[in-house]
Protein backbone atom coordinates (compact mmCIF):
# COMPACT_ATOMS: atom_id res chain seq x y z
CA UNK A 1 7.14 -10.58 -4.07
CA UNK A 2 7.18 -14.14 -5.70
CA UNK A 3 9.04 -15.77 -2.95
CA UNK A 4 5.76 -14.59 -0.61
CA UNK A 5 3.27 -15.52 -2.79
CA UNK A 6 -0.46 -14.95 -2.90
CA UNK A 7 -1.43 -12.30 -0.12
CA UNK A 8 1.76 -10.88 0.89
CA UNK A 9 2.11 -7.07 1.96
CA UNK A 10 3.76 -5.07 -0.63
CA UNK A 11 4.91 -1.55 0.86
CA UNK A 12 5.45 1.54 -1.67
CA UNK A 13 5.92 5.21 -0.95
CA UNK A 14 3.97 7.19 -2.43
CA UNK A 15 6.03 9.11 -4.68
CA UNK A 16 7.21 6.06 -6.27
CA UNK A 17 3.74 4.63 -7.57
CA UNK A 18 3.90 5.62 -11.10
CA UNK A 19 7.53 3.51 -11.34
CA UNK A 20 5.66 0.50 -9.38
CA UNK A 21 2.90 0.56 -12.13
CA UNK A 22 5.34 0.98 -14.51
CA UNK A 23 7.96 -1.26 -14.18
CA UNK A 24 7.35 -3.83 -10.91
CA UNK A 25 2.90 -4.29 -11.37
CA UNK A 26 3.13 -5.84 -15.09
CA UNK A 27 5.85 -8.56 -13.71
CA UNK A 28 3.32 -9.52 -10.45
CA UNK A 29 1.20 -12.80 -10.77
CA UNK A 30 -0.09 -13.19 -7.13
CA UNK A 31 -2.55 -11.38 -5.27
CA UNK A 32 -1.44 -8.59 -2.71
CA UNK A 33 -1.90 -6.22 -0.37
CA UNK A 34 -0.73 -2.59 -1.48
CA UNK A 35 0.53 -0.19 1.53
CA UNK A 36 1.35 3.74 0.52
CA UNK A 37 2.58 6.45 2.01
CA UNK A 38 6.10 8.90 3.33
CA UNK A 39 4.34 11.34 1.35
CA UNK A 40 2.29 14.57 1.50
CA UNK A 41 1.69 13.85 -1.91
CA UNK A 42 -2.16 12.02 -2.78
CA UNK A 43 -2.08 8.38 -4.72
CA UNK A 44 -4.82 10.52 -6.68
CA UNK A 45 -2.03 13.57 -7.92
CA UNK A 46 0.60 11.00 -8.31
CA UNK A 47 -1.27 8.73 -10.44
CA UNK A 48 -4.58 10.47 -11.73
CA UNK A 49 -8.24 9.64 -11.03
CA UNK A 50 -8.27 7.09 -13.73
CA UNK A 51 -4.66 5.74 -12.61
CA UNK A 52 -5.91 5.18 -8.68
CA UNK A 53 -9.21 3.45 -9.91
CA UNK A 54 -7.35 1.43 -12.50
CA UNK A 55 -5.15 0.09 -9.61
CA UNK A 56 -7.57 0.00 -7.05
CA UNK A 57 -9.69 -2.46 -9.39
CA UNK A 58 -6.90 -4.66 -10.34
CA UNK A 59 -7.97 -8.12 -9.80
CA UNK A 60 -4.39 -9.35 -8.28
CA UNK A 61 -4.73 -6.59 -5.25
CA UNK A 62 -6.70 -7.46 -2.14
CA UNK A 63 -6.52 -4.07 -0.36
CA UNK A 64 -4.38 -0.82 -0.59
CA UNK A 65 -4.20 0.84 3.05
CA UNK A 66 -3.38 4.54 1.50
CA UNK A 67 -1.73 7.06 3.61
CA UNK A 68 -2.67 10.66 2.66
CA UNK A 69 -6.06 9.62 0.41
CA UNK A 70 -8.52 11.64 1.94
CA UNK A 71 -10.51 10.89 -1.56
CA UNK A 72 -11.04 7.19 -0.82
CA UNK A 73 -14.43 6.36 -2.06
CA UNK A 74 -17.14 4.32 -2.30
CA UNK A 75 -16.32 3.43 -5.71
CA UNK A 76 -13.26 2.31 -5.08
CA UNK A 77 -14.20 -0.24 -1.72
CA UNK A 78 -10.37 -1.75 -2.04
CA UNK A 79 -9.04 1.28 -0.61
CA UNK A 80 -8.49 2.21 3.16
CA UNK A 81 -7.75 5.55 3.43
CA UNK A 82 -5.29 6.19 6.63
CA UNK A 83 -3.94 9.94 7.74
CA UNK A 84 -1.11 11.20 7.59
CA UNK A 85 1.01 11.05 10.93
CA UNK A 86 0.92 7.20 11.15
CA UNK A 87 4.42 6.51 12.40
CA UNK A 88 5.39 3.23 10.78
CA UNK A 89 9.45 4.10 10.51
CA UNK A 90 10.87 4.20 14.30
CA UNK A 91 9.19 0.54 14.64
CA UNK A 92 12.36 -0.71 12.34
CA UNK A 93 14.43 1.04 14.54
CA UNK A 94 13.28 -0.65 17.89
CA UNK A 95 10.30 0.93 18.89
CA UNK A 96 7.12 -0.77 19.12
CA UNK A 97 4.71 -0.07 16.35
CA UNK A 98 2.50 -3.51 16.45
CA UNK A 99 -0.58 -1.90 16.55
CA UNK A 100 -0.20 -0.49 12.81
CA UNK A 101 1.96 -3.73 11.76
CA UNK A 102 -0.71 -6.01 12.66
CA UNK A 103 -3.66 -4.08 11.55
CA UNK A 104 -2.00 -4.08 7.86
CA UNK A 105 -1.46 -8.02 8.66
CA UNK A 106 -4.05 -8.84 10.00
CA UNK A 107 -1.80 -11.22 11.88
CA UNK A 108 1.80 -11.90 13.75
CA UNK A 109 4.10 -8.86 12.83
CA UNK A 110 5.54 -9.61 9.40
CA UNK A 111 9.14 -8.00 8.25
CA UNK A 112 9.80 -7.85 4.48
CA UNK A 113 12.84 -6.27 2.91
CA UNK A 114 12.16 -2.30 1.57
């Protein structure tokens, strides 16, 4: 993330948050956008209620675009909740996915390394 810097687009399945809180989150010193999801399972039973808010109000992330978090809330205004189905995968493989790229982007289609 550091060779990015502030604002870059940090992808994370969701399965994999709790080791991303764990072990990659206290190491991050920029501000970033969080993108979850290749899961049926919820940010919320992966992490807790109190885990997802305490993330959600970190001061370094700018917005997490959460696949499968039908509970996004008021409360918690930093997360977009998107459905499951979004088909962000075959778009690596050659097929043309800029809609959902450049929504997360807000911007030219960006490629960082998974």
């Amino acid at each position: 993330m550091r060779y990015f810097g502030d604002g870059v687009s940090v992808y994370v399945v969701t399965s994999a948050l709790q080791r991303f809180v764990r072990q990659v989150l206290p190491h991050v010193t920029m501000k970033f956008t969080l993108v979850t999801g290749d899961s049926t399972e919820t940010p919320t039973q992966n992490l807790g209620e109190s885990g997802v808010a305490k993330l959600a109000a970190d001061p370094r992330l700018i917005k997490w675009f959460a696949q499968n978090a039908a509970n996004g809330k008021a409360e918690l205004p930093k997360v977009v909740p998107m459905p499951l189905g979004l088909d962000y995968h075959s778009h690596s493989h050659g097929a043309t996915g800029d809609a959902v790229i450049f929504f997360l982007n807000k911007g030219p289609r960006a490629s960082l390394p998974c």
